[in-house]
N, C-alpha and C. Protein backbone atom coordinates (compact mmCIF):
# COMPACT_ATOMS: atom_id res chain seq x y z
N UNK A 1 111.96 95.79 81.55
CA UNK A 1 110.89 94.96 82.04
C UNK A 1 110.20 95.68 83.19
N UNK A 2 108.90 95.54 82.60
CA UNK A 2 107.90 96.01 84.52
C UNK A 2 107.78 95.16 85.16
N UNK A 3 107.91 95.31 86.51
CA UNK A 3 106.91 93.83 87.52
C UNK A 3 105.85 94.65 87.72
N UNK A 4 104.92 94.27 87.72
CA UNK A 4 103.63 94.41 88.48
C UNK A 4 102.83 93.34 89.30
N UNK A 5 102.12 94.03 90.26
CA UNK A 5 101.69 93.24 91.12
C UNK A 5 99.93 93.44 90.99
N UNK A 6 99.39 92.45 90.78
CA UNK A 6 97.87 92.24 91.01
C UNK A 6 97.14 91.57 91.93
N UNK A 7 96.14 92.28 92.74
CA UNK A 7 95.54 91.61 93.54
C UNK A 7 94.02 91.31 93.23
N UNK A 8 93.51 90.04 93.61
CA UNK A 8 92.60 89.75 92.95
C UNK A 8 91.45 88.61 93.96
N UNK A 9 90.04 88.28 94.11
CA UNK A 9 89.30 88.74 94.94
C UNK A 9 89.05 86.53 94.81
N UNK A 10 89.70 86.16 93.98
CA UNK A 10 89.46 84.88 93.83
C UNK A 10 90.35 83.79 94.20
N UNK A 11 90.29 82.38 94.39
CA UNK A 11 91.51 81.52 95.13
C UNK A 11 93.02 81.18 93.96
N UNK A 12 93.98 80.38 94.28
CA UNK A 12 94.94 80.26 92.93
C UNK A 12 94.33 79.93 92.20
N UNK A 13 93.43 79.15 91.97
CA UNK A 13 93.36 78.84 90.21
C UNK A 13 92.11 79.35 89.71
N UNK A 14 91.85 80.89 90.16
CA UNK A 14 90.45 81.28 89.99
C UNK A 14 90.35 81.64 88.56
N UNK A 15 89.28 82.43 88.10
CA UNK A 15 89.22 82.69 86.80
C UNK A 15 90.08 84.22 86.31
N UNK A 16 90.06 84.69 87.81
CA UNK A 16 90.67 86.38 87.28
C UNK A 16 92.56 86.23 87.05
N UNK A 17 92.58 85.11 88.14
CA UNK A 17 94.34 84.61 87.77
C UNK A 17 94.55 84.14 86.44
N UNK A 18 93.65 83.09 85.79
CA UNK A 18 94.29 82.66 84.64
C UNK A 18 94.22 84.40 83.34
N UNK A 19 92.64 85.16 83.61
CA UNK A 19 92.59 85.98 82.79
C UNK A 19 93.40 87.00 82.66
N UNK A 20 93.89 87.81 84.13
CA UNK A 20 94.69 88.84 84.36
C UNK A 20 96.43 88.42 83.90
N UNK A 21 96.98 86.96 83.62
CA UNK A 21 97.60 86.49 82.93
C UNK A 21 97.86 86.64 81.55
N UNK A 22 96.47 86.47 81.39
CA UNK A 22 96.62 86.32 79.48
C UNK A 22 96.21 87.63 79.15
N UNK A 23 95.61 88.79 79.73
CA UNK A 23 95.76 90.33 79.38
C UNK A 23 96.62 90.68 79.62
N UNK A 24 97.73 90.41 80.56
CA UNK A 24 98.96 90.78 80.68
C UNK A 24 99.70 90.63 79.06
N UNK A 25 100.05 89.28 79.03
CA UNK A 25 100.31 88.83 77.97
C UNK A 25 99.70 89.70 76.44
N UNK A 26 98.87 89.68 76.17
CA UNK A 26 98.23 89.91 75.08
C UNK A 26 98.83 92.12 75.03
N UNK A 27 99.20 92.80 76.22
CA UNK A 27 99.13 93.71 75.90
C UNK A 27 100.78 93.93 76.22
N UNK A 28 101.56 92.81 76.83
CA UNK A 28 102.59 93.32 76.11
C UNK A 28 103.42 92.51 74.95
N UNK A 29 102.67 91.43 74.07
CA UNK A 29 102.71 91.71 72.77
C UNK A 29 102.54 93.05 71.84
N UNK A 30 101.36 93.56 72.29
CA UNK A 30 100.57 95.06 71.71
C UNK A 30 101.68 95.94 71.75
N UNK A 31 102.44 96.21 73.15
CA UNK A 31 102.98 97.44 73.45
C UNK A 31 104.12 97.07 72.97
N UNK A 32 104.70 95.56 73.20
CA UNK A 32 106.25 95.37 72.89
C UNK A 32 107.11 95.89 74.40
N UNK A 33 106.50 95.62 75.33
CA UNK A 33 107.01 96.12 76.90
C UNK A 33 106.94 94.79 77.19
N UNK A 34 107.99 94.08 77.83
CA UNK A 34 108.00 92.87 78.72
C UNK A 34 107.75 93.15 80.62
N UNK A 35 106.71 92.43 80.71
CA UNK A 35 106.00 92.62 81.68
C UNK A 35 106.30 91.16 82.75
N UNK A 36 106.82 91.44 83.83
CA UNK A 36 106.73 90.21 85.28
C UNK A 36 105.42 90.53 85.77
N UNK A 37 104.31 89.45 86.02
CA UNK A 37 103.33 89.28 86.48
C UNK A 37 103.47 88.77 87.83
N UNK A 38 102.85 89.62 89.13
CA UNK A 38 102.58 88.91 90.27
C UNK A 38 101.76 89.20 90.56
N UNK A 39 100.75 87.49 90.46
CA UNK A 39 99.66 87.76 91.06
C UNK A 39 99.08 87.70 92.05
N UNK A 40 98.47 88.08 93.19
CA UNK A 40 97.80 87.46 95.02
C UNK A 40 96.76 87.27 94.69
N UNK A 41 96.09 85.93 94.92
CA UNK A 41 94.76 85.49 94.83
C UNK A 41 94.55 86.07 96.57
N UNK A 42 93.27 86.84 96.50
CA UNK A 42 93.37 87.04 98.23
C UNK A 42 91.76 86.14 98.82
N UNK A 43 91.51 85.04 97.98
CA UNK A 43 90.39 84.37 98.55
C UNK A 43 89.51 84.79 98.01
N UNK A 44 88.42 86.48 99.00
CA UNK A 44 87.66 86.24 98.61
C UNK A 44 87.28 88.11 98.60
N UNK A 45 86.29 88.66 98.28
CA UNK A 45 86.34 90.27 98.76
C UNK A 45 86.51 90.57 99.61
N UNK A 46 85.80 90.11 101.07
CA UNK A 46 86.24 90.28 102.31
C UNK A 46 87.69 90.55 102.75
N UNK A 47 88.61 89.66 102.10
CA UNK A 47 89.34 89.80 102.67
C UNK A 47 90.42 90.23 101.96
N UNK A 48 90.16 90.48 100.43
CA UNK A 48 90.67 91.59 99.79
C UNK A 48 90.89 93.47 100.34
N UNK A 49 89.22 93.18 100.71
CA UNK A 49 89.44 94.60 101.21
C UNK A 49 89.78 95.21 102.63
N UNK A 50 89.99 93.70 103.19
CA UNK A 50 90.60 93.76 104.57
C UNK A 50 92.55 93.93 104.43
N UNK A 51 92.90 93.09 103.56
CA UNK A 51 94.42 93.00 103.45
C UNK A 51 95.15 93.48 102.80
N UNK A 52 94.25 94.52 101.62
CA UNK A 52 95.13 94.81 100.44
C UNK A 52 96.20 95.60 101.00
N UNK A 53 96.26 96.99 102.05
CA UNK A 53 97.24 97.44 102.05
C UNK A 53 98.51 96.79 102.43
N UNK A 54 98.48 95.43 103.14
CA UNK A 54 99.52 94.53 104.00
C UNK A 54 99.87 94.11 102.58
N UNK A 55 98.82 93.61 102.00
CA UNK A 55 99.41 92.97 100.24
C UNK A 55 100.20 93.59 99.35
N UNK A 56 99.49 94.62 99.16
CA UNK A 56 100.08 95.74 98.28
C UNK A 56 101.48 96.03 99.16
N UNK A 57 101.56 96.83 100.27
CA UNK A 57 103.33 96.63 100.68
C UNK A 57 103.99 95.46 100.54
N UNK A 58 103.86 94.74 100.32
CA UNK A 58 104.87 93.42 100.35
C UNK A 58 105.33 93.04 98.88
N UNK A 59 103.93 93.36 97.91
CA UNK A 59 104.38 93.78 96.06
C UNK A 59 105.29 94.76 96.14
N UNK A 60 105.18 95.70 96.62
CA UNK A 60 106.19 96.88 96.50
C UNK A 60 107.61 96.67 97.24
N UNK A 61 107.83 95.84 98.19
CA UNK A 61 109.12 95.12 99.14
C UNK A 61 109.66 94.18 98.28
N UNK A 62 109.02 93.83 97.20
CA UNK A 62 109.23 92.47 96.76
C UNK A 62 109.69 93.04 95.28
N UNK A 63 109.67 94.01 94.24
CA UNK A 63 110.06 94.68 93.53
C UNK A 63 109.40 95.28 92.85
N UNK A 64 107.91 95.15 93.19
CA UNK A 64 107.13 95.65 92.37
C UNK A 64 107.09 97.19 91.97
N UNK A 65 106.52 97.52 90.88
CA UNK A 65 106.76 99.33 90.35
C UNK A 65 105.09 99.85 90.07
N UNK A 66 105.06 98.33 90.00
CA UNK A 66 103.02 99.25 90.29
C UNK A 66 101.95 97.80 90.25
N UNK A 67 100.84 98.37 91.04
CA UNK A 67 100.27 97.32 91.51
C UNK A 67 98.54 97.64 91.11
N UNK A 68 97.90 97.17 90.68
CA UNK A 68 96.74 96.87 90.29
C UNK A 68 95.60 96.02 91.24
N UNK A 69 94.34 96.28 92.32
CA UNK A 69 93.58 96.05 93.01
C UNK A 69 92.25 95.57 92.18
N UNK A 70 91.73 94.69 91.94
CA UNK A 70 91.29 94.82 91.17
C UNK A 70 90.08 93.27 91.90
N UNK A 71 88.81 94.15 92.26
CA UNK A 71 87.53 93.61 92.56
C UNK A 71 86.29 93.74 91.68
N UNK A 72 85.04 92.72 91.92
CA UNK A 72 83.45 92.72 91.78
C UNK A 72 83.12 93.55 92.69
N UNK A 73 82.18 94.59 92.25
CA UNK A 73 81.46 95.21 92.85
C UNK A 73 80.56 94.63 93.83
N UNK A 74 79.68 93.60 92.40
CA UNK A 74 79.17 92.60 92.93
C UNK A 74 79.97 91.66 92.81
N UNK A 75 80.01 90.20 93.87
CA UNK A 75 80.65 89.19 93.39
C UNK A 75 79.38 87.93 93.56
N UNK A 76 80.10 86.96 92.88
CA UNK A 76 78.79 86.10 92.73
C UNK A 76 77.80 85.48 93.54
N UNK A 77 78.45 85.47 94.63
CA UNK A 77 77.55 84.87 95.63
C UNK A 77 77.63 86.26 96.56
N UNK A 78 76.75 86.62 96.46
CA UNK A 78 76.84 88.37 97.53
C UNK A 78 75.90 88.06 98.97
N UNK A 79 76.63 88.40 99.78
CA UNK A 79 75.46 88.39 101.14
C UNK A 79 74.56 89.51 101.02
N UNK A 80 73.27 88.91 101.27
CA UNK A 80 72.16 89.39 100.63
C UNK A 80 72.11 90.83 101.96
N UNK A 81 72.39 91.22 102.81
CA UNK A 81 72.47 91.80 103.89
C UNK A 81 73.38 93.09 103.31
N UNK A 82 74.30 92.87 102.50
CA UNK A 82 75.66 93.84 102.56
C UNK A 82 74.90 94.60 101.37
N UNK A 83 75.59 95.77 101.59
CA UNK A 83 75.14 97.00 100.97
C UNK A 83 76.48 97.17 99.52
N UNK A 84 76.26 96.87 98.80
CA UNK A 84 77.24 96.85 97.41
C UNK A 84 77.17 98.36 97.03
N UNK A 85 78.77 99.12 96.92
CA UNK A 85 78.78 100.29 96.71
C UNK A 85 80.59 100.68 96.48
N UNK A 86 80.82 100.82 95.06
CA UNK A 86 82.17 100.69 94.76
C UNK A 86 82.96 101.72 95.43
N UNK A 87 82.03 102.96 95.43
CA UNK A 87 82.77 104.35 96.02
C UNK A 87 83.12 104.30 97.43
N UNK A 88 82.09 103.08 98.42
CA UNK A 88 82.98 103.09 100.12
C UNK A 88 83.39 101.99 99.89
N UNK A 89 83.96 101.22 99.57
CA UNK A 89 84.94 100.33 98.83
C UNK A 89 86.50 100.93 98.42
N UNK A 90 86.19 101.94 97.63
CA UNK A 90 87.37 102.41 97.03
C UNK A 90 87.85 102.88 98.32
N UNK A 91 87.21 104.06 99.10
CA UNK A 91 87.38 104.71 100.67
C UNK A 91 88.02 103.89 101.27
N UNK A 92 87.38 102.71 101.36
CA UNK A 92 87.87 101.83 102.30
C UNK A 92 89.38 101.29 101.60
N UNK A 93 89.47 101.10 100.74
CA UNK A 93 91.11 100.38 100.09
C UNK A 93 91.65 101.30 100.41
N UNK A 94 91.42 102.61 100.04
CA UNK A 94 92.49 103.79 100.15
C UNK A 94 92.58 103.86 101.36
N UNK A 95 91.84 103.87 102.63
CA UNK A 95 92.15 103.37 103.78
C UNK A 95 93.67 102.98 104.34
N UNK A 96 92.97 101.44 103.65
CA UNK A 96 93.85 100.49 103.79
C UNK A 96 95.53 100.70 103.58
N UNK A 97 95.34 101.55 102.25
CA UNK A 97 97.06 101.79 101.72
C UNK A 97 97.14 102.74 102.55
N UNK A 98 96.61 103.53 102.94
CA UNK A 98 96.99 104.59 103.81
C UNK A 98 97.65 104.37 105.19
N UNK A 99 97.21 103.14 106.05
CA UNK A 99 97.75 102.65 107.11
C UNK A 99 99.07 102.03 106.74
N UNK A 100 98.95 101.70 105.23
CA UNK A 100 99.81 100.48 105.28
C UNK A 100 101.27 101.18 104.53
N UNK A 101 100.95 102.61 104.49
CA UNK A 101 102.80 103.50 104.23
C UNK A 101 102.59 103.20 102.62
N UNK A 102 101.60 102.92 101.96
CA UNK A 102 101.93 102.94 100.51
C UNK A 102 100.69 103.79 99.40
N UNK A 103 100.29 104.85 99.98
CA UNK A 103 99.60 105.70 99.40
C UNK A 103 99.65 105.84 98.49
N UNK A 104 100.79 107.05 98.34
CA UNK A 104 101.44 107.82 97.15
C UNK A 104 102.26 106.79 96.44
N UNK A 105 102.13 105.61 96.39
CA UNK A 105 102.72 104.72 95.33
C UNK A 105 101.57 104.38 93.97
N UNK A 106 102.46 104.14 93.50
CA UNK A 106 101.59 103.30 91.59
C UNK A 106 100.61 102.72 92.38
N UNK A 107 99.99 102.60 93.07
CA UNK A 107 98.49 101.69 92.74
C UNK A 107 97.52 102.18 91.83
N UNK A 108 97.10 101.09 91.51
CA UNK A 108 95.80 101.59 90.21
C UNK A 108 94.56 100.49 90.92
N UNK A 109 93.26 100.95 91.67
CA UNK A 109 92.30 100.53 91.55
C UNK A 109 90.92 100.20 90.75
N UNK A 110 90.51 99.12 89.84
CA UNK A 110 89.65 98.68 89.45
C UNK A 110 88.96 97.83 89.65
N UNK A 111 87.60 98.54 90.00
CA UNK A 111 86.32 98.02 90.14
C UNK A 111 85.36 97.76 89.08
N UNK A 112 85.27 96.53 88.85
CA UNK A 112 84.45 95.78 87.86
C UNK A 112 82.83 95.40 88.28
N UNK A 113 82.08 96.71 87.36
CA UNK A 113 80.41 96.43 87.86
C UNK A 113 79.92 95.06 87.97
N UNK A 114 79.99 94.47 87.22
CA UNK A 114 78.94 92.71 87.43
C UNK A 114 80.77 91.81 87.19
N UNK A 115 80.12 90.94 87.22
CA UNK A 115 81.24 89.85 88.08
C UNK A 115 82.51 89.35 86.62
N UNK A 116 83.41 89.35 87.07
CA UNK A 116 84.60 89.78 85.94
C UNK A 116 84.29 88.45 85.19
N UNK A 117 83.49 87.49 85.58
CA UNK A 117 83.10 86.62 84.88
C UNK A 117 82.20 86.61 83.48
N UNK A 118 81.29 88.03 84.15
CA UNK A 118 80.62 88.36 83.05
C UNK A 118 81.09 89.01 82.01
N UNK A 119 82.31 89.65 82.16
CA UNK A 119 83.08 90.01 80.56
C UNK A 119 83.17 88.89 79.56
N UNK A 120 83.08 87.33 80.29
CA UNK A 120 83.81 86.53 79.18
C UNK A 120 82.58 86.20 78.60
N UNK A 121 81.62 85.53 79.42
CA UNK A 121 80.01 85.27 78.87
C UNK A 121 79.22 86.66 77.67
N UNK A 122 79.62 87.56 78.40
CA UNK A 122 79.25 89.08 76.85
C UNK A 122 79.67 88.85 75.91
N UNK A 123 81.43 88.25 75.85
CA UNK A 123 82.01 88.45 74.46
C UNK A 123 82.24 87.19 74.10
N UNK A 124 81.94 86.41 73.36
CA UNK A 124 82.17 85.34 73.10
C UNK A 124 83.44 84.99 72.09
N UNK A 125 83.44 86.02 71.44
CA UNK A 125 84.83 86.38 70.24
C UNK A 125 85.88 86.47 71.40
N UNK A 126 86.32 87.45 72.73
CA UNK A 126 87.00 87.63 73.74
C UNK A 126 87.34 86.14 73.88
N UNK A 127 86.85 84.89 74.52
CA UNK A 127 87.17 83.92 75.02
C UNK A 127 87.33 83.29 73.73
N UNK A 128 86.99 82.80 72.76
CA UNK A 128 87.79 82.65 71.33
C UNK A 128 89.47 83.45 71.35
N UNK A 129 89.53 84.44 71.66
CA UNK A 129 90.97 84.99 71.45
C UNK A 129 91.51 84.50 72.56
N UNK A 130 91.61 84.28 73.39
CA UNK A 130 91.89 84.02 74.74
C UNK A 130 93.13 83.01 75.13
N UNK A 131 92.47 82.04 73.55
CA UNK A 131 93.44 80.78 73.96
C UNK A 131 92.53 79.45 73.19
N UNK A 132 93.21 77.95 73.54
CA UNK A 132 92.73 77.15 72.97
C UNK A 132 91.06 76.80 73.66
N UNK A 133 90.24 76.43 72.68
CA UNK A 133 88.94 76.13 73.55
C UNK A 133 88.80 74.46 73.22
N UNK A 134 88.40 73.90 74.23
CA UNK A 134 87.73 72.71 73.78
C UNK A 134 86.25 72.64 73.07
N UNK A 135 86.74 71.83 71.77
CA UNK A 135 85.58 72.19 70.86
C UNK A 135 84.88 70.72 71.31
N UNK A 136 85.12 70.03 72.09
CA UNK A 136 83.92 69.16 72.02
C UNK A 136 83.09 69.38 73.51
N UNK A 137 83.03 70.62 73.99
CA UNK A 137 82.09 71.16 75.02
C UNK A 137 81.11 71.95 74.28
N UNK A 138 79.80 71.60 74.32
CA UNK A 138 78.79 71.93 74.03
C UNK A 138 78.38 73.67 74.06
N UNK A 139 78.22 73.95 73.26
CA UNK A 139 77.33 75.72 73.00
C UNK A 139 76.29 75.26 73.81
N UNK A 140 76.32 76.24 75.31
CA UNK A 140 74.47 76.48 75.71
C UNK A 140 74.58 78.05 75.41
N UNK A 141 73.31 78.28 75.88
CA UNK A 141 73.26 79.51 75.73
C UNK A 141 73.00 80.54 76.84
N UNK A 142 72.69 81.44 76.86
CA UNK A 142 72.34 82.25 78.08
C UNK A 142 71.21 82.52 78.81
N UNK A 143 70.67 82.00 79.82
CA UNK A 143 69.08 82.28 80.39
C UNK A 143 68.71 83.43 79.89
N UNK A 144 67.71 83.59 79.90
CA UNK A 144 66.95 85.32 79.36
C UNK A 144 67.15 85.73 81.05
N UNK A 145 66.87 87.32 80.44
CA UNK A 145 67.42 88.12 81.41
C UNK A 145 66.09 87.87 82.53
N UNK A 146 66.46 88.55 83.86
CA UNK A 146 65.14 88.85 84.87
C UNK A 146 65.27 90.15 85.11
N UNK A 147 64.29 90.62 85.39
CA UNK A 147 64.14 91.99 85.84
C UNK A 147 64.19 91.92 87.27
């Protein structure tokens, strides 16, 4: 069995907790590897990219063998002021593990361009596999795009 540890940019019952769950799931059916999931909802980006290295050591104190960071570039409500840019982002996490004595450990950082929400709205077959849907919630559809 792996534990892994995931950190993630939304509250407990956000959307990346229930999803990063059921990809867990779904890939170690695939692989046939039994996988322990731990997940840290850390609120919000701010303070994802303020805490991860304190987070990330405490996955790794706690038994973890590799840990997964995993933010919106953009996130949905963005302060219109802040400068969105995954590469001083990444700087900055690696930072973070760097103060925090867990560098050279398994972390794996992923940064997701538009909001991890928007993977499920693209694929509509994806959230069909996903799990049970309630079929008496209405099909809308998607605004047309803006430039």
């Amino acid at each position: 069995m792996i534990k892994a540890g995931v950190l993630v940019e939304c509250g407990r019952d956000g959307l990346e907790v229930h999803m990063c769950r059921r990809i867990c799931q779904l890939l170690s059916e695939y692989c046939g590897v039994q996988l322990q999931l731990d997940i840290v909802p850390m609120d919000n980006k701010s303070r994802l990219l303020e805490e991860c290295g304190t987070a990330t050591r405490l996955l790794f104190a706690g038994g973890c063998e590799r840990v997964v960071i995993l933010w919106d570039e953009r996130p949905p409500w963005p302060r219109m002021h802040e400068s969105l840019c995954w590469h001083n982002e990444r700087e900055r996490i690696l930072r973070e593990l760097q103060q925090a004595g867990v560098a050279h450990q398994s972390v794996f950082l992923v940064c997701i361009e538009r909001e991890f929400e928007s993977w499920l709205l693209f694929d509509e077959r994806l959230i069909i596999r996903q799990g049970p849907i309630n079929r008496r919630t209405s099909r809308t559809h998607s605004p047309p795009e803006t430039s």
